[in-house]
C-alpha atoms as a PDB file:
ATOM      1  CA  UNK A   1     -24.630  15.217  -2.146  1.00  0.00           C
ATOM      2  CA  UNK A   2     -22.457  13.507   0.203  1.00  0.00           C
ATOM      3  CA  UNK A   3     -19.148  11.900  -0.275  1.00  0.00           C
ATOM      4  CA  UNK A   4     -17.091   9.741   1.415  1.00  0.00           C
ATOM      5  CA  UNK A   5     -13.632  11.652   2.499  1.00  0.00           C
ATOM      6  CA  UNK A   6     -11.062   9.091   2.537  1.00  0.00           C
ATOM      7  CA  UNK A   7      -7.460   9.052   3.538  1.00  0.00           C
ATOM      8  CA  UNK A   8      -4.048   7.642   2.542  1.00  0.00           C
ATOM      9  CA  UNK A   9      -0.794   8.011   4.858  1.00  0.00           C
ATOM     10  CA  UNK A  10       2.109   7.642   1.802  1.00  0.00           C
ATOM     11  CA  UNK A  11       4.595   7.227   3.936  1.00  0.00           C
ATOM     12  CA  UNK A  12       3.659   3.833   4.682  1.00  0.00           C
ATOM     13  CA  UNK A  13       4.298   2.731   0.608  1.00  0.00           C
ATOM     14  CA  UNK A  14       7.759   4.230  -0.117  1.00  0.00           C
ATOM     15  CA  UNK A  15       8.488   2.167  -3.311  1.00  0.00           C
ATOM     16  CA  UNK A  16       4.998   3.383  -4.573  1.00  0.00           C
ATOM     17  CA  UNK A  17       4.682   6.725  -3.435  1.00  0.00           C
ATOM     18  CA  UNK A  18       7.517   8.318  -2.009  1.00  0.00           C
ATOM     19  CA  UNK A  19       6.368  10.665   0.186  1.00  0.00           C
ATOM     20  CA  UNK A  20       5.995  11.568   4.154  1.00  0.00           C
ATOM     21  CA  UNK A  21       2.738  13.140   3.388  1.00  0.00           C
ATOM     22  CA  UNK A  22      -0.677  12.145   4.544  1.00  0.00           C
ATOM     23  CA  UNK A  23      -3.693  12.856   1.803  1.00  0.00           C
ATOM     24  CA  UNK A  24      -6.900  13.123   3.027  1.00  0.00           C
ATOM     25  CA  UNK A  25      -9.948  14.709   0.950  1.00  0.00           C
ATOM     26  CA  UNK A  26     -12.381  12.988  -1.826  1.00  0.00           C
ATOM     27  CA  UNK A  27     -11.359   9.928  -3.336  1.00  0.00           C
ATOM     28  CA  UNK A  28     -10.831  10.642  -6.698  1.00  0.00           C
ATOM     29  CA  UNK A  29      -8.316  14.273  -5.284  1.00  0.00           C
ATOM     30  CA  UNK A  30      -6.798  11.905  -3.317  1.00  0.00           C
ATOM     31  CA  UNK A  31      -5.913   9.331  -5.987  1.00  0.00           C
ATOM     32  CA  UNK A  32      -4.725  12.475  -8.176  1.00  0.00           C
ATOM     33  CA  UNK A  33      -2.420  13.704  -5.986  1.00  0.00           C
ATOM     34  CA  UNK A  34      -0.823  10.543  -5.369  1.00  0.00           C
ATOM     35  CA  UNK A  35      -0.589   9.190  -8.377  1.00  0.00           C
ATOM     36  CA  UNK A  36       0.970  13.098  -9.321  1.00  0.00           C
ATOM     37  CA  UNK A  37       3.653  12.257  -6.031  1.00  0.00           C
ATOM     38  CA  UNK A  38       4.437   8.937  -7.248  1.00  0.00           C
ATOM     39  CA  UNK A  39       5.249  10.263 -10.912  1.00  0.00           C
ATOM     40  CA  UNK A  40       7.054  13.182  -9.768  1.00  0.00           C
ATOM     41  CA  UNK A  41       9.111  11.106  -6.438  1.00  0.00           C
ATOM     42  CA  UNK A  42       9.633   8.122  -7.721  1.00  0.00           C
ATOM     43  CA  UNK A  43       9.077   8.151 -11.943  1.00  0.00           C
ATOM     44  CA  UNK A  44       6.648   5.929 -11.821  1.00  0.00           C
ATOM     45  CA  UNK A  45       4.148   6.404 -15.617  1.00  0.00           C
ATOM     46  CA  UNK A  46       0.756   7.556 -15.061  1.00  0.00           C
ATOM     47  CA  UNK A  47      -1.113   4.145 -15.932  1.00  0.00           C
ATOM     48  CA  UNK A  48      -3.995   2.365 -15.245  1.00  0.00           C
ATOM     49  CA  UNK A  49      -2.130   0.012 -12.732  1.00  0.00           C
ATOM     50  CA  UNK A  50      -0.826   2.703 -10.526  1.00  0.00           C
ATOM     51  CA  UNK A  51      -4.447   4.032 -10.475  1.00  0.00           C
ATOM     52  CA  UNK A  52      -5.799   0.761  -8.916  1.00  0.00           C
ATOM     53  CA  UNK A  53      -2.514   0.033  -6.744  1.00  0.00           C
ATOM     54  CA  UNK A  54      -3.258   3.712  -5.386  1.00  0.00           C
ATOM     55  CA  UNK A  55      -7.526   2.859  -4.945  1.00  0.00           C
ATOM     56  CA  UNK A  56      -6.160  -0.459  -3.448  1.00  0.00           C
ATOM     57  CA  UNK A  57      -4.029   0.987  -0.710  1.00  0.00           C
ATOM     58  CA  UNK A  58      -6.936   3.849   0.124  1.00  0.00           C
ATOM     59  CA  UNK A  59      -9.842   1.245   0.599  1.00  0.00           C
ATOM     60  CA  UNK A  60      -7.211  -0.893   2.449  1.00  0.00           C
ATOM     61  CA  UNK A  61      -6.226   1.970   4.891  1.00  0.00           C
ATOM     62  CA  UNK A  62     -10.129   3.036   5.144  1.00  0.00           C
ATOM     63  CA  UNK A  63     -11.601  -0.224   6.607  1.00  0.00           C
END
């Protein structure tokens, strides 16, 4: 089964994500590990709005 690899630079969202990494890997690892960064870098809560902020800025950096 194929799926999509997608990619997310962090550095680019400091107030979100906090980070000078670059993800890159299936959507839903990606998503996890940036939504762990953002938690652990900047305190953000693990909710369902930093989930879709997170999905927003990967589909917006994929097109």
């Amino acid at each position: 089964m194929y799926r999509k690899i997608v990619e997310l630079d962090c550095s680019k969202y400091p107030e979100i994500i906090g980070s000078s990494l670059k993800l890159k890997g299936q959507e839903k690892d990606v998503i996890k590990a940036a939504l762990r960064i953002a938690m652990e870098t900047n305190g953000h809560q693990n909710t369902l709005e930093l989930r879709k902020q997170i999905k927003y800025l990967i589909n917006k950096n994929s097109k």
